[in-house]
C-alpha atoms as a PDB file:
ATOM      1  CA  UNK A   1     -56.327   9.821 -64.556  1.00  0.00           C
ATOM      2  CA  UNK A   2     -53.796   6.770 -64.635  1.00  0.00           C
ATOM      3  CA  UNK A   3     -51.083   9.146 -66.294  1.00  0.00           C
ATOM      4  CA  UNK A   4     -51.548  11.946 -63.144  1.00  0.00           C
ATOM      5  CA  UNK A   5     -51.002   8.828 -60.744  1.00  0.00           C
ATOM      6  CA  UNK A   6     -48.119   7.480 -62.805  1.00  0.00           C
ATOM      7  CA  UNK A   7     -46.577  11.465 -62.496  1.00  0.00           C
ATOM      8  CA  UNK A   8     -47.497  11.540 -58.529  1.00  0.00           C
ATOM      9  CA  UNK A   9     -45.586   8.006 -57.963  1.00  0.00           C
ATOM     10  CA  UNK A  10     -42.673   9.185 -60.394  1.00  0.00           C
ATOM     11  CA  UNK A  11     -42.490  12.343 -58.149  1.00  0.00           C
ATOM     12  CA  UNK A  12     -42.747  10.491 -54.665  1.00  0.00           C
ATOM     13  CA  UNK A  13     -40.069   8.117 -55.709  1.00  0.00           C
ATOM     14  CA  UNK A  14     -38.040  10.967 -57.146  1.00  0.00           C
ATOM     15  CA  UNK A  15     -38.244  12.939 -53.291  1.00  0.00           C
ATOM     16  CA  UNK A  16     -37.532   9.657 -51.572  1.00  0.00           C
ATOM     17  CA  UNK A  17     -34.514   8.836 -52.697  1.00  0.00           C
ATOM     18  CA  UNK A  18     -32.907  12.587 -52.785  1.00  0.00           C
ATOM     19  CA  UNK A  19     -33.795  12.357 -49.182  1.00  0.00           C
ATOM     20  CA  UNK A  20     -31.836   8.472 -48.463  1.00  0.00           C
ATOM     21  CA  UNK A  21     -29.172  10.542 -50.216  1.00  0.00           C
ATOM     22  CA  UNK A  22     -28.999  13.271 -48.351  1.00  0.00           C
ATOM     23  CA  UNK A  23     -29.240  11.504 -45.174  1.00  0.00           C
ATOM     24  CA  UNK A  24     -26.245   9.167 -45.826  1.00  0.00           C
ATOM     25  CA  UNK A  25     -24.489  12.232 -46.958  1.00  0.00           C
ATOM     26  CA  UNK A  26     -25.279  13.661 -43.455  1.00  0.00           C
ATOM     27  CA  UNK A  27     -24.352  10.538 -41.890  1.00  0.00           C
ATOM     28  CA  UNK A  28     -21.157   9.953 -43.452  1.00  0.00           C
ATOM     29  CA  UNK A  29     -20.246  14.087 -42.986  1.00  0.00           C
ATOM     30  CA  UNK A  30     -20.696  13.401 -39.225  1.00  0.00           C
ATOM     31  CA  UNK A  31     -18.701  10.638 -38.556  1.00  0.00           C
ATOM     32  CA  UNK A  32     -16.124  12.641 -40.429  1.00  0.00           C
ATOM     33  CA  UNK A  33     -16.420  15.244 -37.469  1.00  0.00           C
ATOM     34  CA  UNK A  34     -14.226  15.043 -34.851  1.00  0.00           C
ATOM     35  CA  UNK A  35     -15.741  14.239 -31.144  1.00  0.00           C
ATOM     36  CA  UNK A  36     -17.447  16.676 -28.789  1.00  0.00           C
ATOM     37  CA  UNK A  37     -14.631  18.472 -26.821  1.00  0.00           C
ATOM     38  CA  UNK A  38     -15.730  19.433 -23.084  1.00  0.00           C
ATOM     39  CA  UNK A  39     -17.112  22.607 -22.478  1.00  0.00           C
ATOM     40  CA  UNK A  40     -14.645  25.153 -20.719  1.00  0.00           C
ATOM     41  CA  UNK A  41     -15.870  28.674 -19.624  1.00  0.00           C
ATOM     42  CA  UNK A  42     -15.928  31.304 -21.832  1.00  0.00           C
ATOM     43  CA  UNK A  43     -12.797  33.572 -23.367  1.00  0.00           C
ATOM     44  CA  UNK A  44     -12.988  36.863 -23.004  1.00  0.00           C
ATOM     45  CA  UNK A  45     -13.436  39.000 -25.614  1.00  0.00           C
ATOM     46  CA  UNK A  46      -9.660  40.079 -27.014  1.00  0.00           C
ATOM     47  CA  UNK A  47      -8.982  43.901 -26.720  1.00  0.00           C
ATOM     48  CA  UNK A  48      -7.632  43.869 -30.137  1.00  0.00           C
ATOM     49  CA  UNK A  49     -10.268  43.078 -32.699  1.00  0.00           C
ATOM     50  CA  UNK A  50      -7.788  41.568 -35.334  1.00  0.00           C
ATOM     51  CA  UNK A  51      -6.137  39.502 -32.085  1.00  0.00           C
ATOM     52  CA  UNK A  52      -6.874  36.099 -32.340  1.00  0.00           C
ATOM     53  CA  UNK A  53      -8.667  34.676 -29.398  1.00  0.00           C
ATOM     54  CA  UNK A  54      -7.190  32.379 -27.078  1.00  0.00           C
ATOM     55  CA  UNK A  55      -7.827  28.856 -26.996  1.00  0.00           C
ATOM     56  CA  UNK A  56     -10.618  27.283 -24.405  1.00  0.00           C
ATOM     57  CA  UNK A  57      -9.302  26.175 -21.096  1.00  0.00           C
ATOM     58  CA  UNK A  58     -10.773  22.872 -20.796  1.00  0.00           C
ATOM     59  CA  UNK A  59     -12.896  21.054 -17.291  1.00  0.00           C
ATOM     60  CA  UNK A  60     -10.743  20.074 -14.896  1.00  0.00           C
ATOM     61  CA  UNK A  61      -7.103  20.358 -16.974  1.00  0.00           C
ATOM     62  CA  UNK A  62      -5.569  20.179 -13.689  1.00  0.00           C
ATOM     63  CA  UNK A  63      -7.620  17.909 -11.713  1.00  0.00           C
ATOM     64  CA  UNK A  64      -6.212  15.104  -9.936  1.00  0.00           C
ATOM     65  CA  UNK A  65      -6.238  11.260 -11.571  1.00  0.00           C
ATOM     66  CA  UNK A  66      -8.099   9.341  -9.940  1.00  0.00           C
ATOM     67  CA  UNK A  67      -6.734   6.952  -7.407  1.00  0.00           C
ATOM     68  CA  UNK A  68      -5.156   3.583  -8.532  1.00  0.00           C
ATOM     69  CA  UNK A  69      -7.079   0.532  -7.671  1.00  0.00           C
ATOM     70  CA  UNK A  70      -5.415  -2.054  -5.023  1.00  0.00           C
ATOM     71  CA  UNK A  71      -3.542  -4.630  -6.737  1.00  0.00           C
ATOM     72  CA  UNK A  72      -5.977  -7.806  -7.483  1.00  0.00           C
ATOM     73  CA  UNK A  73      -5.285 -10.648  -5.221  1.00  0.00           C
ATOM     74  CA  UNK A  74      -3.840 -14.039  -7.637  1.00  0.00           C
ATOM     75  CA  UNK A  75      -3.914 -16.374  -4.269  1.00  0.00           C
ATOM     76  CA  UNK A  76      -0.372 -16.376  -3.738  1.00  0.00           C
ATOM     77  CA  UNK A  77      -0.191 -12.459  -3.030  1.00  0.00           C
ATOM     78  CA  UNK A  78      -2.428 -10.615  -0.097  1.00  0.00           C
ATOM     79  CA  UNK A  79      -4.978  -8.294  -1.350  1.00  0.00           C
ATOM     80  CA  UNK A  80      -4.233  -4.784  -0.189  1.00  0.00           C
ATOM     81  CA  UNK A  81      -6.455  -2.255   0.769  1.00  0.00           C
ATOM     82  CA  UNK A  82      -6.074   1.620  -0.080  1.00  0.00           C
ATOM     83  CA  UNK A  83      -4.753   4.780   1.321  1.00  0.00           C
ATOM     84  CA  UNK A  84      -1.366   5.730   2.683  1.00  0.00           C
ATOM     85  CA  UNK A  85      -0.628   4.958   6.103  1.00  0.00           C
ATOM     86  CA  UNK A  86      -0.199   7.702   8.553  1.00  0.00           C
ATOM     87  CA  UNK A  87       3.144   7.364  11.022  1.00  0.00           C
ATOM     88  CA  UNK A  88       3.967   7.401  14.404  1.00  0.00           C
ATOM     89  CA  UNK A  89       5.881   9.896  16.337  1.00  0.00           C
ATOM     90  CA  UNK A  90       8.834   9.155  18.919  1.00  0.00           C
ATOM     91  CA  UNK A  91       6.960  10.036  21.904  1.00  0.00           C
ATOM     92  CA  UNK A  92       4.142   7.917  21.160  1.00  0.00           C
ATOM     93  CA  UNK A  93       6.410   5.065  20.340  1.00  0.00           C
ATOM     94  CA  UNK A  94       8.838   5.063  23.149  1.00  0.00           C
ATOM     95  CA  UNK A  95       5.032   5.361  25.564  1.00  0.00           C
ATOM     96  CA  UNK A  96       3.822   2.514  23.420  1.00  0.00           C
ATOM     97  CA  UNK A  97       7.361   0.370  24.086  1.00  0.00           C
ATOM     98  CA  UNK A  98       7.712   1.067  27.666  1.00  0.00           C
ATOM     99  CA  UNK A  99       4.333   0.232  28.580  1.00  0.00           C
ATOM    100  CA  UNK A 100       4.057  -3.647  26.449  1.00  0.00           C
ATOM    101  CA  UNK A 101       7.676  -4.088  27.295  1.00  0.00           C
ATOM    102  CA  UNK A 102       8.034  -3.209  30.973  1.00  0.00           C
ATOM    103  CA  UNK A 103      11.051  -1.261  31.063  1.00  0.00           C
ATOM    104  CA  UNK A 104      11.873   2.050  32.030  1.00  0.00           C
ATOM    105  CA  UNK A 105      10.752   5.087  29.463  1.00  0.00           C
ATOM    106  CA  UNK A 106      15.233   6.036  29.321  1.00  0.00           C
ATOM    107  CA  UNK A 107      15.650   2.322  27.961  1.00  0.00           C
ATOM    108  CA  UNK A 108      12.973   2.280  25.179  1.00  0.00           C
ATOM    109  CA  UNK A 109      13.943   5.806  24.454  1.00  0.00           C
ATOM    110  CA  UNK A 110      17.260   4.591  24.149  1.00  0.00           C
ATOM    111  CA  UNK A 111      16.431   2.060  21.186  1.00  0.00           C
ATOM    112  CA  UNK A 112      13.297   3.781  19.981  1.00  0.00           C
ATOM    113  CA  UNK A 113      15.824   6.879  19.703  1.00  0.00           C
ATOM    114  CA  UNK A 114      18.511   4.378  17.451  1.00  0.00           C
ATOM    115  CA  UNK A 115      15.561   2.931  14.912  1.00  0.00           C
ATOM    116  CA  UNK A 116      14.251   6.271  13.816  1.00  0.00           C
ATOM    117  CA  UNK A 117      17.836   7.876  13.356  1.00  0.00           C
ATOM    118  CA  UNK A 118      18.333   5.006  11.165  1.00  0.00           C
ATOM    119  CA  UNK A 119      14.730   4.812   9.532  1.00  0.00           C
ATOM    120  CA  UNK A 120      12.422   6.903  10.392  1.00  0.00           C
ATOM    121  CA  UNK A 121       8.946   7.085  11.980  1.00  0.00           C
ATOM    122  CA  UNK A 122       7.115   4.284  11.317  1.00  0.00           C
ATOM    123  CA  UNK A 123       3.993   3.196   9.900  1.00  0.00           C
ATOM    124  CA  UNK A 124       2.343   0.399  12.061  1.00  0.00           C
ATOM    125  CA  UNK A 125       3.844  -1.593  15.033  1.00  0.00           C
ATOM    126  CA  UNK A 126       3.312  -5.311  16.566  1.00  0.00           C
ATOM    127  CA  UNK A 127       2.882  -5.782  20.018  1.00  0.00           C
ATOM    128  CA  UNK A 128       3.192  -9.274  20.996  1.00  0.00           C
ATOM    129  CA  UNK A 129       4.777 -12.421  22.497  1.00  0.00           C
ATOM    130  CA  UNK A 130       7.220 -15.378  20.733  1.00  0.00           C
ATOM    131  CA  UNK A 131       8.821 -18.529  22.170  1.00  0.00           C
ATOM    132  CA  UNK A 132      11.779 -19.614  20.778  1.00  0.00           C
ATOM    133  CA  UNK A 133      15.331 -21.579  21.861  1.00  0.00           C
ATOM    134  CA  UNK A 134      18.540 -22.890  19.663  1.00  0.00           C
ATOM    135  CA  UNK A 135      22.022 -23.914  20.373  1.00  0.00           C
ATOM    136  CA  UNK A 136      23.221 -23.414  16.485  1.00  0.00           C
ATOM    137  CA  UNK A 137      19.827 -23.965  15.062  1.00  0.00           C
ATOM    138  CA  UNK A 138      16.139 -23.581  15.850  1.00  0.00           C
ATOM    139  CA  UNK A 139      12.696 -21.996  15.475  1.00  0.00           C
ATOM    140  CA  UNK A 140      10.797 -19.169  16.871  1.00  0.00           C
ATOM    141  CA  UNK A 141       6.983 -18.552  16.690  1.00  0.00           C
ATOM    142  CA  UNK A 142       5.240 -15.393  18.478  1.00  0.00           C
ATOM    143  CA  UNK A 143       1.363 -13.599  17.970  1.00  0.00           C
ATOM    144  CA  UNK A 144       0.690 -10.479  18.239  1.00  0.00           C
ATOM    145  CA  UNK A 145      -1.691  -7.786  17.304  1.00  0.00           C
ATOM    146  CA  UNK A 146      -0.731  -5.027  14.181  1.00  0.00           C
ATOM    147  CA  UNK A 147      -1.996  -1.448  14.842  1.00  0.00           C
ATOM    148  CA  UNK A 148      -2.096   1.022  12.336  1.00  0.00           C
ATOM    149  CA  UNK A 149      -3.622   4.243  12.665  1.00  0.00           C
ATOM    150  CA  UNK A 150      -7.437   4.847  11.289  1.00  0.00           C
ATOM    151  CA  UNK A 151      -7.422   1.237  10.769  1.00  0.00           C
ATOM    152  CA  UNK A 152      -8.322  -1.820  12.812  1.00  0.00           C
ATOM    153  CA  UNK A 153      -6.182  -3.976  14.954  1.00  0.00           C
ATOM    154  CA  UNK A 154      -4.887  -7.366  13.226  1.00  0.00           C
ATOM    155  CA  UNK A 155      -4.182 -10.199  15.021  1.00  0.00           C
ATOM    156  CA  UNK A 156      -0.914 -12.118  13.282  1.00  0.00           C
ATOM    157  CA  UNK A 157       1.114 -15.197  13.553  1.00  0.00           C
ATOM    158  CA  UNK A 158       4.389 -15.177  12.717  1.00  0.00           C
ATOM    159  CA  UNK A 159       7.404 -18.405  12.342  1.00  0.00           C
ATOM    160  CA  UNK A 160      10.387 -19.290  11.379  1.00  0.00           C
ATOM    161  CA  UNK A 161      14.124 -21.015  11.310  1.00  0.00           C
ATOM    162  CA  UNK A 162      16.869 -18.987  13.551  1.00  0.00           C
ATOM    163  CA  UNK A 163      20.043 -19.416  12.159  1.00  0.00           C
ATOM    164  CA  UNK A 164      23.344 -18.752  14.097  1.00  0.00           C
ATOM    165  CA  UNK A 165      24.995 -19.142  17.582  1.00  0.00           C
ATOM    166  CA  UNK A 166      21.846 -18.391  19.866  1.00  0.00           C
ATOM    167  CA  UNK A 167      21.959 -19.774  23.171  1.00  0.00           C
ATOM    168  CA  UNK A 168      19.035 -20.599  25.286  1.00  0.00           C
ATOM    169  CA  UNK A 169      15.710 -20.301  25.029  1.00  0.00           C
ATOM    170  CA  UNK A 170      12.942 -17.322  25.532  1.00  0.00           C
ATOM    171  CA  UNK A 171       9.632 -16.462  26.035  1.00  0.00           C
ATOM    172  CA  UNK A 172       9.469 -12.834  25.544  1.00  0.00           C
ATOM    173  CA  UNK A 173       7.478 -10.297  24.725  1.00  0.00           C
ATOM    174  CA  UNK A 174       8.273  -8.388  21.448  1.00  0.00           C
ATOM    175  CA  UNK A 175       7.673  -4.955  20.017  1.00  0.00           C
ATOM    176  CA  UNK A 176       7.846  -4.577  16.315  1.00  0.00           C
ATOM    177  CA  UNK A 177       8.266  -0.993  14.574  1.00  0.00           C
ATOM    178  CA  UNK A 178       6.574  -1.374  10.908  1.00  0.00           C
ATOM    179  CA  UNK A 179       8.167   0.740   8.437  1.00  0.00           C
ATOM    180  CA  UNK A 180       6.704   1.752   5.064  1.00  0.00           C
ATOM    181  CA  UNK A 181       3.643  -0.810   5.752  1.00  0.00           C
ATOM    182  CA  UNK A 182       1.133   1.126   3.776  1.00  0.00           C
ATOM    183  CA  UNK A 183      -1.450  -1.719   4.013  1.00  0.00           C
ATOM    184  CA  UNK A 184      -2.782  -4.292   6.825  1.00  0.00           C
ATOM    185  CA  UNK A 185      -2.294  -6.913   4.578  1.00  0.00           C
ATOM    186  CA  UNK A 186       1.028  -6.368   3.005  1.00  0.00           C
ATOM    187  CA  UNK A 187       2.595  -8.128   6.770  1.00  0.00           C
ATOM    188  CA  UNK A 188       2.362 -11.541   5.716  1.00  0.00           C
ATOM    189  CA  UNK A 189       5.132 -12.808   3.977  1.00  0.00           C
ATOM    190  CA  UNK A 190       8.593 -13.452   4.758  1.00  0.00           C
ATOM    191  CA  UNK A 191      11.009 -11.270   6.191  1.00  0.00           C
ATOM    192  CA  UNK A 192      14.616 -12.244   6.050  1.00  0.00           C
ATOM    193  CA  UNK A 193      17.016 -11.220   8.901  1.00  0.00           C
ATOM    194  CA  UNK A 194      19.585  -8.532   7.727  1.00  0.00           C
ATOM    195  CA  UNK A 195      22.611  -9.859   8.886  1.00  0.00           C
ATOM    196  CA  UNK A 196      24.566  -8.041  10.846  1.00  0.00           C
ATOM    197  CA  UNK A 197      21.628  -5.289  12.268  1.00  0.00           C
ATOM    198  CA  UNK A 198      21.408  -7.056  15.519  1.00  0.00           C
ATOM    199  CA  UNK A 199      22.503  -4.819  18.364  1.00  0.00           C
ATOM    200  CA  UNK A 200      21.818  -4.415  22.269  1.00  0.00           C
ATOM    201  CA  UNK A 201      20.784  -1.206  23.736  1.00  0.00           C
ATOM    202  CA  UNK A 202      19.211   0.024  26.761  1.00  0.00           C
ATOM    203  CA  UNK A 203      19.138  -3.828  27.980  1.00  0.00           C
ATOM    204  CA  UNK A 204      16.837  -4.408  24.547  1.00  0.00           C
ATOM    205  CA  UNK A 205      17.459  -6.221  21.667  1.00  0.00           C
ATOM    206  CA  UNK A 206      17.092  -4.891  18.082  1.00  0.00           C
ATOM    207  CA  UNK A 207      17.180  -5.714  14.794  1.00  0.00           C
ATOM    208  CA  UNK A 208      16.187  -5.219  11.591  1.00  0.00           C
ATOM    209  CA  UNK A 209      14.156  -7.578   8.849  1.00  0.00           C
ATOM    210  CA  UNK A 210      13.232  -6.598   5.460  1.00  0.00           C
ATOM    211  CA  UNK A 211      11.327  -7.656   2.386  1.00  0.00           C
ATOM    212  CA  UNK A 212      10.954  -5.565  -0.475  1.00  0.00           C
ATOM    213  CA  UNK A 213      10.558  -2.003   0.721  1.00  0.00           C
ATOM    214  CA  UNK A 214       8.871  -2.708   4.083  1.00  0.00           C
ATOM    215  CA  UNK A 215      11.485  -2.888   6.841  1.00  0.00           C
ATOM    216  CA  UNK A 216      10.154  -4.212  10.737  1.00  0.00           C
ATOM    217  CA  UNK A 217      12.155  -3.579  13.360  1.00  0.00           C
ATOM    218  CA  UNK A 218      11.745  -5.903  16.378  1.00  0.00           C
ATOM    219  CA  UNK A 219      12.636  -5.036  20.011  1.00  0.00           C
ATOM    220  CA  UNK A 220      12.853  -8.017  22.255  1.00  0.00           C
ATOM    221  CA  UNK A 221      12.947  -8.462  25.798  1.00  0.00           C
ATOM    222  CA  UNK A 222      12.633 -11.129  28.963  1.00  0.00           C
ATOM    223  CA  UNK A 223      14.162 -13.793  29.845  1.00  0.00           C
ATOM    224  CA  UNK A 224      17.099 -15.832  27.600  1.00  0.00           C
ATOM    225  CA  UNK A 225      17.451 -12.806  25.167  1.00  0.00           C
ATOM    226  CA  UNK A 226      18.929 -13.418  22.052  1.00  0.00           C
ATOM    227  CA  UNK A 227      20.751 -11.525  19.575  1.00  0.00           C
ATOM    228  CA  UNK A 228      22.947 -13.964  17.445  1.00  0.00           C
ATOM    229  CA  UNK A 229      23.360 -13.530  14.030  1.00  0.00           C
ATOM    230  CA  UNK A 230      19.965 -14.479  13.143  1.00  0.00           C
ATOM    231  CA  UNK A 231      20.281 -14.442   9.232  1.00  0.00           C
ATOM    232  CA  UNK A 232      17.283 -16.868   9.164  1.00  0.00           C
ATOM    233  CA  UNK A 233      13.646 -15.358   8.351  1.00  0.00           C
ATOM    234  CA  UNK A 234      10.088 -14.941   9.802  1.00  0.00           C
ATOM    235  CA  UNK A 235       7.182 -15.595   7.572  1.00  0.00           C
ATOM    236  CA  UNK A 236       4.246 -13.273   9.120  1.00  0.00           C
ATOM    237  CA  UNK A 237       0.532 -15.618   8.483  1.00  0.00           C
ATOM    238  CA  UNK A 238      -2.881 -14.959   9.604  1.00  0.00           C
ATOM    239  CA  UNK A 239      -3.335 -18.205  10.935  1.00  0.00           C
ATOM    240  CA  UNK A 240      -0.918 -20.085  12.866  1.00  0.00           C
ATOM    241  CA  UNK A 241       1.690 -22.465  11.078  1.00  0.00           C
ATOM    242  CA  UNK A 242       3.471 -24.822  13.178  1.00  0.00           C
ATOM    243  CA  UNK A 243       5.894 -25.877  10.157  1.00  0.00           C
ATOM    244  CA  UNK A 244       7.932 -22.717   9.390  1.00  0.00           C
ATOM    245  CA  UNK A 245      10.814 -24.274   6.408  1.00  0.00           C
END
């Protein structure tokens, strides 16, 4: 009796450890295997029957990445939303100009006309108002409200040194054409003057600032209008700043 239990155990032991073996043979055989590839439909059957058969097609070969996700904000740059920003036509913004501005629709057509031959249709524009004045030297701060299209209007400050022979002071209303302004946020920081882009046209003054690859275009009018060299910059905020250096 003790013998036929010592053969049973012998066995059991014997069947236990041909099946660890076999499993860690399994296991090792299929991490050898290379990953599941996904599942594409179904080749048709070759005409030849020595032909090899074409490869699968796989899911979605020529789908479309998914979109980027908006640059993290660090603090010291604004946090962007996404999409791409649609534009505006001429006819809507020589409307838009004549009505903020008060002029006639043959003087904002006039400059509206010169700022897309040189860049464009724009983006977003700035309606608003500034106060500035300088013999030499000075400072100009303005509000206004940024419109963009499928997005909501955002109310920004903007400030900054005026550099160059200006003479007088103005409190004016201002139009600002927004070019390649993809995102709300991507306004505030500073935009230097490029020098030598100021021009008059149509009794309106233009010209052009640019950081980066976003280019505004401002066109001022009222009373004590100044062109001037104006090499200085404005920073764009959302809050007011009354120190602009």
């Amino acid at each position: 009796m003790d013998r036929r239990k010592l053969i049973l155990s012998g066995a059991a032991v014997g069947l236990s450890t041909v099946a660890t073996e076999a499993l860690a043979r399994q296991s090792r055989y299929s991490e050898q295997l290379p990953p599941p590839q996904p599942i594409g439909p179904a080749s048709p059957a070759p005409s030849d029957p020595y032909a090899s058969p074409s490869p699968p097609v796989a899911r979605d070969a020529y789908a479309s990445p998914p979109p980027s996700p908006a640059p993290a904000s660090n603090g010291n740059t604004p946090a962007y939303d996404t999409g791409r920003a649609q534009t505006y036509s001429a006819d809507e913004m020589i409307r838009a100009t004549s009505d903020f501005l008060g002029v006639t629709a043959e003087s904002a057509g006039a400059a509206i006309e010169k700022i897309f031959k040189d860049k464009g249709q724009p983006t977003a524009y700035i309606a608003g108002e500034e106060g500035s004045g300088a013999f030499v030297a000075g400072l100009r701060y303005g509000r206004g409200l940024l419109y963009m299209k499928g997005r909501p209007t955002l109310e920004t400050f903007w400030q900054g040194p005026s550099i160059g022979w200006d003479w007088g002071g103005n409190a004016s209303r201002v139009f600002t054409l927004c070019y390649n302004l993809q995102y709300p946020d991507a306004i505030y920081r500073r935009f230097p003057g490029v020098e030598g882009s100021a021009y008059l046209i149509g009794g309106l003054g233009v010209n052009y600032q640019k950081a980066d690859d976003i280019t505004l275009a401002p066109i001022r009018a009222g009373v004590g209008l100044r062109l001037g060299a104006n090499v200085g910059y404005l920073g764009y905020s959302r809050k007011r700043r009354w120190m602009p250096l």
